[in-house]
C-alpha atoms as a PDB file:
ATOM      1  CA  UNK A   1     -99.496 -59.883 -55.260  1.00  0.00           C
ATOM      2  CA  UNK A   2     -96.216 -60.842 -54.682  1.00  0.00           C
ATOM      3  CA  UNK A   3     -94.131 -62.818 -51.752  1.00  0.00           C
ATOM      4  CA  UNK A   4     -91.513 -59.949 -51.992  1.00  0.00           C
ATOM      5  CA  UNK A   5     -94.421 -56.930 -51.990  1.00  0.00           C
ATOM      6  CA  UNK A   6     -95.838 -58.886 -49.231  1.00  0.00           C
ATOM      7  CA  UNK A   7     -92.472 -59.636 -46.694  1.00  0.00           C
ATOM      8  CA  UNK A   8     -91.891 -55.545 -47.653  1.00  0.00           C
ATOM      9  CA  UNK A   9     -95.056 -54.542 -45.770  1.00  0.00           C
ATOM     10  CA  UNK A  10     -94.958 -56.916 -43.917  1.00  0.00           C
ATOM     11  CA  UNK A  11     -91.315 -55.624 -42.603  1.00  0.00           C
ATOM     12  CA  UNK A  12     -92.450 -51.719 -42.885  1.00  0.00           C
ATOM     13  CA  UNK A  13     -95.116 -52.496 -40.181  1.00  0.00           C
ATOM     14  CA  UNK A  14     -93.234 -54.215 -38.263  1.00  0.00           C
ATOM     15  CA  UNK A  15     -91.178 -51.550 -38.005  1.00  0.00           C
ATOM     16  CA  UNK A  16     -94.267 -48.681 -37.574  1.00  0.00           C
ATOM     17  CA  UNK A  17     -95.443 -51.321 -34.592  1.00  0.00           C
ATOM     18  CA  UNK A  18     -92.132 -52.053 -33.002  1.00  0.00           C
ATOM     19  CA  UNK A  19     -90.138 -48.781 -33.585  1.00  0.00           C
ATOM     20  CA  UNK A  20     -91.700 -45.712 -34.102  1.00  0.00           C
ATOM     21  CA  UNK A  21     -94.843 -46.457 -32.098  1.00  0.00           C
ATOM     22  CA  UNK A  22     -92.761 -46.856 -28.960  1.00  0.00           C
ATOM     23  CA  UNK A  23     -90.394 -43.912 -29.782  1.00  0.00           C
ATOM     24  CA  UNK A  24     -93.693 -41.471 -30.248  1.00  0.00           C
ATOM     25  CA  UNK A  25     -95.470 -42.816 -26.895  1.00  0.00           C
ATOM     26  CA  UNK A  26     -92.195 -42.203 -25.132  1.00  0.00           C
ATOM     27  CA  UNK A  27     -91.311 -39.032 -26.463  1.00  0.00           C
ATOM     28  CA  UNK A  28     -95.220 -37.948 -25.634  1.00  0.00           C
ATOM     29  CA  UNK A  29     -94.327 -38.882 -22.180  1.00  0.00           C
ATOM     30  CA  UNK A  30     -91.292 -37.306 -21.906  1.00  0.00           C
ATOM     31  CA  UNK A  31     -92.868 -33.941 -22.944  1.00  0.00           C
ATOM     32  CA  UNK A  32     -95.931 -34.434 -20.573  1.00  0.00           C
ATOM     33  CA  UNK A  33     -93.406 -34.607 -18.181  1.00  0.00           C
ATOM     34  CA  UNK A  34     -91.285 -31.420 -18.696  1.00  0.00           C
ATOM     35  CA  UNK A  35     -94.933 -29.867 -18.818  1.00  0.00           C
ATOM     36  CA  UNK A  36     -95.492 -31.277 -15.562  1.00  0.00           C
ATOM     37  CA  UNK A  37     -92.143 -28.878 -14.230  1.00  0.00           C
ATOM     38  CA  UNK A  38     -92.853 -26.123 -15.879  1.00  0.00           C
ATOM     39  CA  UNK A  39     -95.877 -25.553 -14.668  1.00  0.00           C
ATOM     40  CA  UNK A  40     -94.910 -26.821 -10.976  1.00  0.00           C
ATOM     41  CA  UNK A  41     -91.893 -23.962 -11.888  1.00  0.00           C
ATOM     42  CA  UNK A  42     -94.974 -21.640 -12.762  1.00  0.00           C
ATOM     43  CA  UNK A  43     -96.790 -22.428  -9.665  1.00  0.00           C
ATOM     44  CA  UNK A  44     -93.707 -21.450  -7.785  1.00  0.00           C
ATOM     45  CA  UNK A  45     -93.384 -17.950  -9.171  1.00  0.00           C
ATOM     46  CA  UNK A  46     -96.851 -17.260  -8.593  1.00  0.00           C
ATOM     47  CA  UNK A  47     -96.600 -18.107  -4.782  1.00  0.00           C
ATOM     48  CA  UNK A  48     -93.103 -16.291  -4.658  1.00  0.00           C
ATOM     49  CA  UNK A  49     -94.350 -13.141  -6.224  1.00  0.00           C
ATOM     50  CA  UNK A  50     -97.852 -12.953  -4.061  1.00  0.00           C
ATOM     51  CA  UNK A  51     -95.578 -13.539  -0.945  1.00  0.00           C
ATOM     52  CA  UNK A  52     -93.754 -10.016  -2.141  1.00  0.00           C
ATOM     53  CA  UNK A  53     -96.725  -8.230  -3.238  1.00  0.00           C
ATOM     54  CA  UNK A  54     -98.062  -9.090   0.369  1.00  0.00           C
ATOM     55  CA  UNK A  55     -95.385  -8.208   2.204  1.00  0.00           C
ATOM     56  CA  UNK A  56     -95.570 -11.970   4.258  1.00  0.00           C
ATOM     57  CA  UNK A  57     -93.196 -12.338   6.815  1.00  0.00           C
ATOM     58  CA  UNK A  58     -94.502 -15.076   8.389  1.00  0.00           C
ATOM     59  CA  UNK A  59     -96.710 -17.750   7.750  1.00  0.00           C
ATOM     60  CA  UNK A  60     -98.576 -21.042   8.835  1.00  0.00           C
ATOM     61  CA  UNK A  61     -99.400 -23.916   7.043  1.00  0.00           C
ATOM     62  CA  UNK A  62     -99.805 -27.579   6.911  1.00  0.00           C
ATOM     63  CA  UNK A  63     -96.899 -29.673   5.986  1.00  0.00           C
ATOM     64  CA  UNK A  64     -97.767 -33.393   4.143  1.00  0.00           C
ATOM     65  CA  UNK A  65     -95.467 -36.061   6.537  1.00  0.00           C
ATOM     66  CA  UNK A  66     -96.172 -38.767   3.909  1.00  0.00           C
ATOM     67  CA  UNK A  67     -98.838 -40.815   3.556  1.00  0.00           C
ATOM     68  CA  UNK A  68    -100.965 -37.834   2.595  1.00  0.00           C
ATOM     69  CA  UNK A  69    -101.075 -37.370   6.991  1.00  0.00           C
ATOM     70  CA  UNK A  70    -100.458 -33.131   7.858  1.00  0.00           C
ATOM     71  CA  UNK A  71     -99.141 -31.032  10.717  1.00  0.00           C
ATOM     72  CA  UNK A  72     -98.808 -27.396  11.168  1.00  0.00           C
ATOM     73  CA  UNK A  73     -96.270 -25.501  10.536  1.00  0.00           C
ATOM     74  CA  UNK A  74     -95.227 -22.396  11.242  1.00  0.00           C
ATOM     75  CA  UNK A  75     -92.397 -20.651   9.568  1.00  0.00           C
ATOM     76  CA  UNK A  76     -91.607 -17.406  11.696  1.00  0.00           C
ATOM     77  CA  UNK A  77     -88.710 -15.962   8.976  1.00  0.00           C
ATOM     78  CA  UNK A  78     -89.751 -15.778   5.065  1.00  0.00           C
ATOM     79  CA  UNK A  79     -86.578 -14.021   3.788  1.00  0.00           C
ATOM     80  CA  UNK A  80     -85.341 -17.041   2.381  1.00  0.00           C
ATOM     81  CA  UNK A  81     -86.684 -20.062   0.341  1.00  0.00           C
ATOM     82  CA  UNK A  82     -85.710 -23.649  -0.098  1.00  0.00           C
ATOM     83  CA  UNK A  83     -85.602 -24.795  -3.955  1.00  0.00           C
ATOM     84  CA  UNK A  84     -85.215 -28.222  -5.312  1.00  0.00           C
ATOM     85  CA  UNK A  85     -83.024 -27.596  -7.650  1.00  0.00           C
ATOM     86  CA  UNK A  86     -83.329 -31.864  -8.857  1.00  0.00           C
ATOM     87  CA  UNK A  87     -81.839 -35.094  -8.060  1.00  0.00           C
ATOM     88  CA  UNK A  88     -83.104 -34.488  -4.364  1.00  0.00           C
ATOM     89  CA  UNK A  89     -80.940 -31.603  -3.676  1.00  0.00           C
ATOM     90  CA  UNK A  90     -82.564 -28.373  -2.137  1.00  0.00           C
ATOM     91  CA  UNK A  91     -81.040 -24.999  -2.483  1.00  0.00           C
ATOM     92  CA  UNK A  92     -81.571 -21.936  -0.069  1.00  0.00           C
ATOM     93  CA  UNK A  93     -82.719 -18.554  -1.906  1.00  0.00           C
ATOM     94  CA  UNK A  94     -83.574 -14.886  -1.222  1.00  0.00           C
ATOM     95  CA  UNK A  95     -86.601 -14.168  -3.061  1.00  0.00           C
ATOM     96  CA  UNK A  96     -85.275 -12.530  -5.668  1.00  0.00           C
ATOM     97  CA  UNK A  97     -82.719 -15.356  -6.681  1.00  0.00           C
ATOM     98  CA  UNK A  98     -85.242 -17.673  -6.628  1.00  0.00           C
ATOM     99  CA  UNK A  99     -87.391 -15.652  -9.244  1.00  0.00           C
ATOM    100  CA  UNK A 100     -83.728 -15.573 -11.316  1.00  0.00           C
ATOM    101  CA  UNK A 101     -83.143 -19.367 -10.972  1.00  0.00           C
ATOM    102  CA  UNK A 102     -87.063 -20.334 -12.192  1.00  0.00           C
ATOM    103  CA  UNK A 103     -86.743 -18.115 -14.751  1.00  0.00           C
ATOM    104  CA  UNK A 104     -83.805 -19.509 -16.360  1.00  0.00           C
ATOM    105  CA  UNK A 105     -85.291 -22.985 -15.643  1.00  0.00           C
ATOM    106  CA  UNK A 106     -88.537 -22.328 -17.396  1.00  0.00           C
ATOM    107  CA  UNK A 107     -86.230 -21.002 -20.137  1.00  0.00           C
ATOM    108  CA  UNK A 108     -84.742 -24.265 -20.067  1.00  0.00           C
ATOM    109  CA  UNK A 109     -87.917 -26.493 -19.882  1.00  0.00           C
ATOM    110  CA  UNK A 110     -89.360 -24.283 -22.848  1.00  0.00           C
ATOM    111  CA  UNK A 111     -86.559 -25.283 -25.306  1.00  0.00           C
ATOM    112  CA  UNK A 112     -86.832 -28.679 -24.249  1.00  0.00           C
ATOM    113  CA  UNK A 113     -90.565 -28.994 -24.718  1.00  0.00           C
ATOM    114  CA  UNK A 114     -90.025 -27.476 -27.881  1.00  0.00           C
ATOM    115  CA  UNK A 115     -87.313 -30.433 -28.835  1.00  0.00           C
ATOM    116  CA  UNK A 116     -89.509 -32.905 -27.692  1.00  0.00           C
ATOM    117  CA  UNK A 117     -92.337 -31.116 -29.955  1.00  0.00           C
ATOM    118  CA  UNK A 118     -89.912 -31.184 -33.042  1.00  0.00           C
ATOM    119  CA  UNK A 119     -89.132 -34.797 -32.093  1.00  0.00           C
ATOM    120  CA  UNK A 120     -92.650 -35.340 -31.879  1.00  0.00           C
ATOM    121  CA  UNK A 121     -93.485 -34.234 -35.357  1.00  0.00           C
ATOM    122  CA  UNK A 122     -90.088 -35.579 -36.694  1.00  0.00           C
ATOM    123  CA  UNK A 123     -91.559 -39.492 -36.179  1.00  0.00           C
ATOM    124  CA  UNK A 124     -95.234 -38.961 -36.831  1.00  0.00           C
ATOM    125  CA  UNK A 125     -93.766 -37.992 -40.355  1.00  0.00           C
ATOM    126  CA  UNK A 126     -91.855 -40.782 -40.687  1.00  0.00           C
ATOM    127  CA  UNK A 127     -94.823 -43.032 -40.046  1.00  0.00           C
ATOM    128  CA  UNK A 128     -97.155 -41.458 -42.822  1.00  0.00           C
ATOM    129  CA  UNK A 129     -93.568 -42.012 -44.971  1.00  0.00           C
ATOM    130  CA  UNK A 130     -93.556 -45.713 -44.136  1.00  0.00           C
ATOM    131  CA  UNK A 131     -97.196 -45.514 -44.833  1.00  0.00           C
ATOM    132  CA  UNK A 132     -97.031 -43.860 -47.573  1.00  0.00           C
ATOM    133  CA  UNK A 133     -94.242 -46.553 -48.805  1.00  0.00           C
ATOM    134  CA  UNK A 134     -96.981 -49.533 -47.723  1.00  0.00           C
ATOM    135  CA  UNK A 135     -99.674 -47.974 -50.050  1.00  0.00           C
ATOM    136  CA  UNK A 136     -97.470 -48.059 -52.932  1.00  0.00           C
ATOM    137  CA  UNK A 137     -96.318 -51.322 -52.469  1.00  0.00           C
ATOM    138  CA  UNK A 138     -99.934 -52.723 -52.281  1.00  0.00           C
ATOM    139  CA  UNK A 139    -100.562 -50.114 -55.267  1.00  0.00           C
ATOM    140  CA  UNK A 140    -103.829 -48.546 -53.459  1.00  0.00           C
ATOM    141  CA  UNK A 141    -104.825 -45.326 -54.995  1.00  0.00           C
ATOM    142  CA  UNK A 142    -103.858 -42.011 -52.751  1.00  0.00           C
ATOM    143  CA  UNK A 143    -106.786 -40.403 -50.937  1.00  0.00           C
ATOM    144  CA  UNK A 144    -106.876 -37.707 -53.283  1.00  0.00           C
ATOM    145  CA  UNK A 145    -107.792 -40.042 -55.919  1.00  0.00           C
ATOM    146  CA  UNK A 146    -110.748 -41.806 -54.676  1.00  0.00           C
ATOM    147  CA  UNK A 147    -113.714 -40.608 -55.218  1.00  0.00           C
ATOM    148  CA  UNK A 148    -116.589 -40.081 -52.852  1.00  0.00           C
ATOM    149  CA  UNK A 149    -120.492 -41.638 -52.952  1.00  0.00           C
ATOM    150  CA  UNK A 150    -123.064 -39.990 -54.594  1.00  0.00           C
ATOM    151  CA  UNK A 151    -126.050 -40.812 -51.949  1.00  0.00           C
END
C-alpha cells in the first residue's frame, strides 16, 4: 500500500479520535444533562399537583443546610411556591403558575433533548462515513461481502 493511502487514514482517524469522538461524548453529556431537568421539572409537578389534590396548607419538613446536615422546617402558608427559574435566581408562584411555567419548560427541555438527539445521530453518521472512507482506502471488502465459517 501506498504512503498517500496510508497518511489518508492515517489523517481520517485522526480526525474520528480528535474530533468527532469528543463532539459525541460532549453532546451525550449535554443531553444527560437536560434529562437530568426535565425530570427534576417532572418531579416538581408531581409534588405540586399532590399538594392540590391534598388540599396541604401547611407542612413540615427537613431542610439540607449543606453538607448533607438537616433542620426542620415548618412552612405555615403553602399558597405560594419558590421556583428556580436558573442562573441562581428563584421566582415566587401560585400553584397554578408554577404548573404553567414547568410546563412550558419541559416543552422547552423536550425540543432540546430532541436537538441534542438529532445532533447525536448527525456525528455517529459521520463516523461510519469516515469509516466507511478508511475501508475503501485500505480496499477491505464491505461486511456484506464476507462470508461467514462453515463450522
Amino acid at each position: 500500500m501506498d504512503n498517500y493511502r496510508l497518511d489518508k487514514v492515517h489523517k481520517f482517524e485522526e480526525f474520528v479520535d480528535q474530533r468527532l469522538k469528543p463532539d459525541l461524548v460532549r453532546a451525550v453529556s449535554e443531553r444527560d444533562k437536560v434529562f437530568e431537568q426535565q425530570k427534576t421539572f417532572s418531579d416538581l409537578r408531581k409534588n405540586i399537583e399532590n399538594l392540590q389534590k391534598n388540599s396541604v396548607t401547611s407542612l413540615r419538613t427537613l431542610v439540607n443546610l449543606g453538607s448533607e446536615a438537616y433542620m426542620q422546617a415548618e412552612v405555615p402558608d403553602m399558597q405560594r411556591i419558590f421556583v428556580d427559574v436558573g442562573l441562581g435566581f428563584h421566582v415566587e408562584f401560585t400553584w397554578s403558575e408554577a404548573l404553567n411555567y414547568i410546563s412550558l419548560r419541559e416543552e422547552k427541555l423536550a425540543r432540546q433533548i430532541e436537538e441534542y438527539t438529532h445532533h447525536i445521530a448527525s456525528i455517529k453518521a459521520q463516523i461510519k462515513m469516515v469509516c466507511e472512507g478508511i475501508r475503501e482506502l485500505l480496499q477491505l471488502p464491505t461486511e456484506a461481502t464476507l462470508q461467514e465459517p462453515i463450522f
